[in-house]
N, C-alpha and C. Protein backbone atom coordinates (compact mmCIF):
# COMPACT_ATOMS: atom_id res chain seq x y z
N UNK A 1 5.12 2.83 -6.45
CA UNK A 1 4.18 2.71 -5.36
C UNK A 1 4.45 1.40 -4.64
N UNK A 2 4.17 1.54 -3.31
CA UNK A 2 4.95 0.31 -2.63
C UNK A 2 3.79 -0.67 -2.98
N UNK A 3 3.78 -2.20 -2.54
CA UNK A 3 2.57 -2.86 -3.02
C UNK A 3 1.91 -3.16 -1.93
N UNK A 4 1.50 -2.94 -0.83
CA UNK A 4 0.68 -2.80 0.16
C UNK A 4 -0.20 -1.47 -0.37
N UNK A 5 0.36 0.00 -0.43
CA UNK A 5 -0.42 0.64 -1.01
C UNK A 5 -1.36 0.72 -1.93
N UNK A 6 -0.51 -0.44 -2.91
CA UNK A 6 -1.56 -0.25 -4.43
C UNK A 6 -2.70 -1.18 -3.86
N UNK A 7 -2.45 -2.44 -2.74
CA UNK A 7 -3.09 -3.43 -2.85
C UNK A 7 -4.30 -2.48 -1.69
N UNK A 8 -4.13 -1.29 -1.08
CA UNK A 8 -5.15 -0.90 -0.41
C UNK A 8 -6.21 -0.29 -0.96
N UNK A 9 -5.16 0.62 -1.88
CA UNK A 9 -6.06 1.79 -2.86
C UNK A 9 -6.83 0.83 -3.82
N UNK A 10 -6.25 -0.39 -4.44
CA UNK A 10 -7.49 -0.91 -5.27
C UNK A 10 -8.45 -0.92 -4.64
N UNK A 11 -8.39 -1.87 -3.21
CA UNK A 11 -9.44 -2.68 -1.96
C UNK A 11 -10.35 -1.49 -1.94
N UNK A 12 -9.95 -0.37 -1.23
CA UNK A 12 -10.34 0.50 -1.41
C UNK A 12 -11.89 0.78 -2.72
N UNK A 13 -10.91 1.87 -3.99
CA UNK A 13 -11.92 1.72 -4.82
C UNK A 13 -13.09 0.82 -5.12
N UNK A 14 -12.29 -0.83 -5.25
CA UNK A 14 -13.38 -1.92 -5.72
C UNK A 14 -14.70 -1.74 -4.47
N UNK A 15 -13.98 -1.19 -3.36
CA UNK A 15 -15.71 -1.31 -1.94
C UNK A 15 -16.07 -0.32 -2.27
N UNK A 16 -15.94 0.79 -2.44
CA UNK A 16 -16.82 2.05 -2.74
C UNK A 16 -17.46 2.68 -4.24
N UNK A 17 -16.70 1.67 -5.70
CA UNK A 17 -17.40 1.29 -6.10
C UNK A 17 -18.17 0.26 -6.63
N UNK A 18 -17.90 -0.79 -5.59
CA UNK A 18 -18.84 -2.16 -6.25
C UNK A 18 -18.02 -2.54 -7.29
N UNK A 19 -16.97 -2.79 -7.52
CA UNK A 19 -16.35 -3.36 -8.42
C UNK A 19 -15.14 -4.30 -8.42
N UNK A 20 -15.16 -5.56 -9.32
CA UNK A 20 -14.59 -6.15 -8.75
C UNK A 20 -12.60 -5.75 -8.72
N UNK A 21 -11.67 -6.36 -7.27
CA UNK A 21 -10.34 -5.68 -7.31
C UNK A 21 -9.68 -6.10 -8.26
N UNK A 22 -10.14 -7.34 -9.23
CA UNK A 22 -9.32 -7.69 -10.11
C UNK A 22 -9.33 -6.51 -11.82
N UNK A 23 -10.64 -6.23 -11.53
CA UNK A 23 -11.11 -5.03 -12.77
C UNK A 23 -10.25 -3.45 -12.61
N UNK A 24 -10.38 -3.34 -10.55
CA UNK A 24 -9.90 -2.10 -10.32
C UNK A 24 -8.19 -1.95 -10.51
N UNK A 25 -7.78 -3.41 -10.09
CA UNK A 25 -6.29 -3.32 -10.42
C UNK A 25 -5.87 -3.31 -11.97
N UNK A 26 -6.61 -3.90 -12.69
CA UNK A 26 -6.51 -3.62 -14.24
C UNK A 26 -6.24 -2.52 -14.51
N UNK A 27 -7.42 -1.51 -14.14
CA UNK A 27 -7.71 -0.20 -14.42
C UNK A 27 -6.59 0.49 -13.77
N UNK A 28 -5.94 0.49 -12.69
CA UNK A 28 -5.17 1.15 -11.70
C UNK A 28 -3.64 1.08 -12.63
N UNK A 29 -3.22 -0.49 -13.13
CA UNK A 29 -1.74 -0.69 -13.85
C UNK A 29 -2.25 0.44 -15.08
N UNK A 30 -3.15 0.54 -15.66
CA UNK A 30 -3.18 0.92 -16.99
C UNK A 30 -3.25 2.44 -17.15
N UNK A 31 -3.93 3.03 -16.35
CA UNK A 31 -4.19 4.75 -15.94
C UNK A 31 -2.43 5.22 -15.52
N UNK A 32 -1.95 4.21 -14.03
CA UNK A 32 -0.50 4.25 -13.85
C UNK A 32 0.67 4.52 -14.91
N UNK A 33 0.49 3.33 -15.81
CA UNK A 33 1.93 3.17 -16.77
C UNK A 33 0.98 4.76 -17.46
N UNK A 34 -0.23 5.10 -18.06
CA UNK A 34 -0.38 6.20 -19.08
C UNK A 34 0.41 7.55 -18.04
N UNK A 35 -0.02 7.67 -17.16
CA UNK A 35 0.48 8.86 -16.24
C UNK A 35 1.47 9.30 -15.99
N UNK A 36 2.50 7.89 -15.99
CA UNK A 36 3.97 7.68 -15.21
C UNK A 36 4.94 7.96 -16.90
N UNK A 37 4.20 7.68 -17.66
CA UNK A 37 5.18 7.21 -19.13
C UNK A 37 5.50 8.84 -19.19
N UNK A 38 6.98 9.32 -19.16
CA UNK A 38 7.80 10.13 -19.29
C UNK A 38 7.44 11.19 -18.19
N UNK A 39 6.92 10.88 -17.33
CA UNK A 39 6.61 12.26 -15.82
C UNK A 39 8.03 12.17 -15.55
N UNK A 40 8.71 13.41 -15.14
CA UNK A 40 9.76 13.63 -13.88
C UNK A 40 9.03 14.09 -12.62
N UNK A 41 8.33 13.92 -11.99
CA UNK A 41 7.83 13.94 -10.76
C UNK A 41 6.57 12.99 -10.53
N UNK A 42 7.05 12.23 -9.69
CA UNK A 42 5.63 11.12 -9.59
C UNK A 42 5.38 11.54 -8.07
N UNK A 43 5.41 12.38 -7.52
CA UNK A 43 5.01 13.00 -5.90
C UNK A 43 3.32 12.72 -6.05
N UNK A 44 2.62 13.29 -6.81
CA UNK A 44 0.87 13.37 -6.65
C UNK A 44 0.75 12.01 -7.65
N UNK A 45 1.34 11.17 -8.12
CA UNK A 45 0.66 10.14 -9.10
C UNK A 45 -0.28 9.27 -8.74
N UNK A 46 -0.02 8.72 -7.31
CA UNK A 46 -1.07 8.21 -6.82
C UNK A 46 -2.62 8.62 -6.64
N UNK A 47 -2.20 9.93 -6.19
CA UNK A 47 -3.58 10.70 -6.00
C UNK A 47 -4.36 11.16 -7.39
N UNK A 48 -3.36 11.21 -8.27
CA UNK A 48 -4.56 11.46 -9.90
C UNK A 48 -4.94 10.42 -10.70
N UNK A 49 -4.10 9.28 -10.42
CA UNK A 49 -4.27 8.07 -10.81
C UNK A 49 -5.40 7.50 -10.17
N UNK A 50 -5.47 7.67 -8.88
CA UNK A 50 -6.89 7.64 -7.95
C UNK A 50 -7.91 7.96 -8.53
N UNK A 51 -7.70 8.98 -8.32
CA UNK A 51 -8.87 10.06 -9.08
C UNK A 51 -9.33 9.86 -10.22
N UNK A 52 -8.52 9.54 -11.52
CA UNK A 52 -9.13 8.90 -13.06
C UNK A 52 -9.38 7.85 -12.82
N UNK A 53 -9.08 6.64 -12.17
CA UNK A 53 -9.59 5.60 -11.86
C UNK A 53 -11.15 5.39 -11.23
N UNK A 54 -11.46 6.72 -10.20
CA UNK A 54 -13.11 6.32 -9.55
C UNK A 54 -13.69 6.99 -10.31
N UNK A 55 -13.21 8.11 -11.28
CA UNK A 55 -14.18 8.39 -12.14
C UNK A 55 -14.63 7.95 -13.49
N UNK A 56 -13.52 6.57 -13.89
CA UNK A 56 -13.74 5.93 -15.29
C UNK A 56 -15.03 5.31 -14.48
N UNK A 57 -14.88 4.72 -13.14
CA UNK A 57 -15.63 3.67 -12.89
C UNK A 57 -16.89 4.45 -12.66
N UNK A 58 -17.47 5.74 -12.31
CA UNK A 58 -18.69 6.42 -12.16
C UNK A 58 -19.07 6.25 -13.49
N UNK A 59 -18.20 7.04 -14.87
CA UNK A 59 -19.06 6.96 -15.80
C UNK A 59 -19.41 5.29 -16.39
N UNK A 60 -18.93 4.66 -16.45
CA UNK A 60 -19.36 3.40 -16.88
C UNK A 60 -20.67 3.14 -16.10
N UNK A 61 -20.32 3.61 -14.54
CA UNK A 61 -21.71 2.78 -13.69
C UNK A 61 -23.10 3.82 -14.46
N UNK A 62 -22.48 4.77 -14.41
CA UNK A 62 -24.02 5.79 -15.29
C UNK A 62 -24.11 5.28 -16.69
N UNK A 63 -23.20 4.96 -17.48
CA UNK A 63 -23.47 4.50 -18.78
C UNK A 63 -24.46 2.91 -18.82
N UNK A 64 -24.56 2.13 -17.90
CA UNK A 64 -25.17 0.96 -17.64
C UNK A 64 -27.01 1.25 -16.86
N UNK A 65 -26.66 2.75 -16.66
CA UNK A 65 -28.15 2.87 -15.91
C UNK A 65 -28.91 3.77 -16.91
């Protein structure tokens, strides 16, 4: 992923969910390397990596309320 992208898609997540980009980029390298470790096609990785990323961060925000 180029790094303007990753650095949007964190920006991104951290504003929509209140969280900080240093937590979302944590979360983003770590979901990434699990996803990417032995794929032959990384075409959609961004977009599911996305996707498990705003939803670790929903359930945590419901696990705190």
């Amino acid at each position: 992923m180029a790094p303007s992208n990753f650095e949007h898609v964190v920006r991104s997540i951290a504003s929509d969910t209140n969280t900080p980009a240093e937590t979302v980029s944590k979360m983003y390298a770590d979901v990434w390397a699990e996803y990417s470790d032995g794929a032959r096609v990384l075409d959609y990785l961004t977009v599911l990596v996305t996707k498990r990323v705003r939803e670790n961060l929903r359930s945590v925000s419901k696990d705190r309320h």
